[in-house]
Protein backbone atom coordinates (compact mmCIF):
# COMPACT_ATOMS: atom_id res chain seq x y z
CA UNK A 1 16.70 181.34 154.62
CA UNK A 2 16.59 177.71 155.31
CA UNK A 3 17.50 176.42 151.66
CA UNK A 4 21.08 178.50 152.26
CA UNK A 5 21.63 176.70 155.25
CA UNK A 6 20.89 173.43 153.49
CA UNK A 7 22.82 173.90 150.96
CA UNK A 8 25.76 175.13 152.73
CA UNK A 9 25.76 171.55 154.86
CA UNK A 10 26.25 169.99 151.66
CA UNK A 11 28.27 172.23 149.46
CA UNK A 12 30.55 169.88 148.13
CA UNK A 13 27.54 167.48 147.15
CA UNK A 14 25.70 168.10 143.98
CA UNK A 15 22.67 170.16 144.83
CA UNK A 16 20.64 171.63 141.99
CA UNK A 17 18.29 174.94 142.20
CA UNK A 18 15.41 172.62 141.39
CA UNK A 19 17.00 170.62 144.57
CA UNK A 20 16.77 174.19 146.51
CA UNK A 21 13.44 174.72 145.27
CA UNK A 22 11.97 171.49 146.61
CA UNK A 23 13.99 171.93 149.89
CA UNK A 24 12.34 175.06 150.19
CA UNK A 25 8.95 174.12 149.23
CA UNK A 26 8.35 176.13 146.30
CA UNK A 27 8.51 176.70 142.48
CA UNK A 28 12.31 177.50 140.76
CA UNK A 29 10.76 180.84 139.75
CA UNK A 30 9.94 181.62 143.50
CA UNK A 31 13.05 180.98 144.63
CA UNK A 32 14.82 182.76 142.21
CA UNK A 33 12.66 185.99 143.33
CA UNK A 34 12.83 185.18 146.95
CA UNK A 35 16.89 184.77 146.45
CA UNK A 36 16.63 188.01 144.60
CA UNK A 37 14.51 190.03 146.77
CA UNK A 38 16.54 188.83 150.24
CA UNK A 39 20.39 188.19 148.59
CA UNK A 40 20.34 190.20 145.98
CA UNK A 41 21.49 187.70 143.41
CA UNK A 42 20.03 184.02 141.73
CA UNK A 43 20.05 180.56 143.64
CA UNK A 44 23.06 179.39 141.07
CA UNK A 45 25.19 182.34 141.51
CA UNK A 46 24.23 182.11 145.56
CA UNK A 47 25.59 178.54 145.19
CA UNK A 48 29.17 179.04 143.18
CA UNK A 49 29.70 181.60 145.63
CA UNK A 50 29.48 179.35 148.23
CA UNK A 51 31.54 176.69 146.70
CA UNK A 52 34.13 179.00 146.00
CA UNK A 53 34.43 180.59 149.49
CA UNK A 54 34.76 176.88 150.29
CA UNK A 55 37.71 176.12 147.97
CA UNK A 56 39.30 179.36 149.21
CA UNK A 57 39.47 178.24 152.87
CA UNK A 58 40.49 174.99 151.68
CA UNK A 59 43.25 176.34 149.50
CA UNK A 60 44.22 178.74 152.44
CA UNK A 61 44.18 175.53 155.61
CA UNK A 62 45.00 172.43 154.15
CA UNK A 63 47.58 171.17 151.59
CA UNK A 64 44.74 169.49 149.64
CA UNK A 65 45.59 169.08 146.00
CA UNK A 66 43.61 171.21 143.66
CA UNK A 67 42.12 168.36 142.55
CA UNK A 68 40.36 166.99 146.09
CA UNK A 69 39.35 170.54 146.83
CA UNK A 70 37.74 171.15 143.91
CA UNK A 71 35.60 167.53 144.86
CA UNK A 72 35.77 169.02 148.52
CA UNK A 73 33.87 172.60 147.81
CA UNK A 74 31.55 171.23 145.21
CA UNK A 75 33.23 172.27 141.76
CA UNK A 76 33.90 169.22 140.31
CA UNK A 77 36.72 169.34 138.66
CA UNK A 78 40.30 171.18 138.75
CA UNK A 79 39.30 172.78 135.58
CA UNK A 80 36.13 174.18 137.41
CA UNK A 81 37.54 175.46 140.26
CA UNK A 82 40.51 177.71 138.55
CA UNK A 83 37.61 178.87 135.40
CA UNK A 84 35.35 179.95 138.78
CA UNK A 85 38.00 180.75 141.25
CA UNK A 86 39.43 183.49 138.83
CA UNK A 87 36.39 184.90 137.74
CA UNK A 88 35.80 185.62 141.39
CA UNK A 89 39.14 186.61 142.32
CA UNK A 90 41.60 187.40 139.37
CA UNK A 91 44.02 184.40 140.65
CA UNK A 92 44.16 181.00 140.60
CA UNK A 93 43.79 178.80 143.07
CA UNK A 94 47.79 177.75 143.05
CA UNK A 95 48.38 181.34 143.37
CA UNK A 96 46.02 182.15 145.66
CA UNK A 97 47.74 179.22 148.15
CA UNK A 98 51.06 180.93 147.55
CA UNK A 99 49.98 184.39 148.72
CA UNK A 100 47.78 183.27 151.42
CA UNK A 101 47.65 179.69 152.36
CA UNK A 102 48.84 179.05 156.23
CA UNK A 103 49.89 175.47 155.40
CA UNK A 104 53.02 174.52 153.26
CA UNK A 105 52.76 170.63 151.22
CA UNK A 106 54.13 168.27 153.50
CA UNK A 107 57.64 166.82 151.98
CA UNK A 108 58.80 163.23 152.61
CA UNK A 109 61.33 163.42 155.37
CA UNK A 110 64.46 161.52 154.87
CA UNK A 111 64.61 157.83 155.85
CA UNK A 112 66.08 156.91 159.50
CA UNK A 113 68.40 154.64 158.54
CA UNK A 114 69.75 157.24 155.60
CA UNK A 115 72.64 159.89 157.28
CA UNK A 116 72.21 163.38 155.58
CA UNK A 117 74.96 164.98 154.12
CA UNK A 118 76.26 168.05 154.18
């Protein structure tokens, strides 16, 4: 379907269904049947899903605050992404890091001219 692969260029830009509908050259209500009839679910729902796969490999690669990958996959908002991230997965997205994430936060490293001690 060429509106998914539209959409999933620009998933952490703010794209509408009425914005997949014109991509796609035809009305909201077909694209909500052809969405139905060839994904099995709506344009919207398509769409979180998408964002939220995003956030998840985010969350899982990178050390990204919450924050920037919510902007990153498209959710807006840290509030977004945990409200959509547990519906979809029964954990936050802090949790989620901590059980799967390959990347730890970087830490500031001491200074060179400061001896450790020990």
């Amino acid at each position: 379907m060429r509106v998914t692969s539209w959409a999933s260029e620009r998933i952490a830009e703010p794209v509408s269904v009425a914005d997949l509908a014109e991509v796609g050259a035809v009305s909201v209500a077909s694209l909500h049947r052809a969405f139905r009839a060839e994904l099995g679910t709506t344009p919207l729902a398509w769409l979180t899903a998408q964002r939220v796969d995003r956030a998840r490999e985010l969350l899982e690669q990178t050390a990204m605050p919450v924050e920037a990958v919510a902007r990153a996959s498209g959710l807006g908002s840290a509030a977004n992404l945990r409200r959509r991230f547990r519906e979809a997965s029964g954990a936050t997205p802090t949790q989620h890091r901590r059980q799967f994430g390959t990347t730890t936060p970087t830490r500031a490293q001491p200074s060179a001219g400061r001896q450790a001690t020990g």
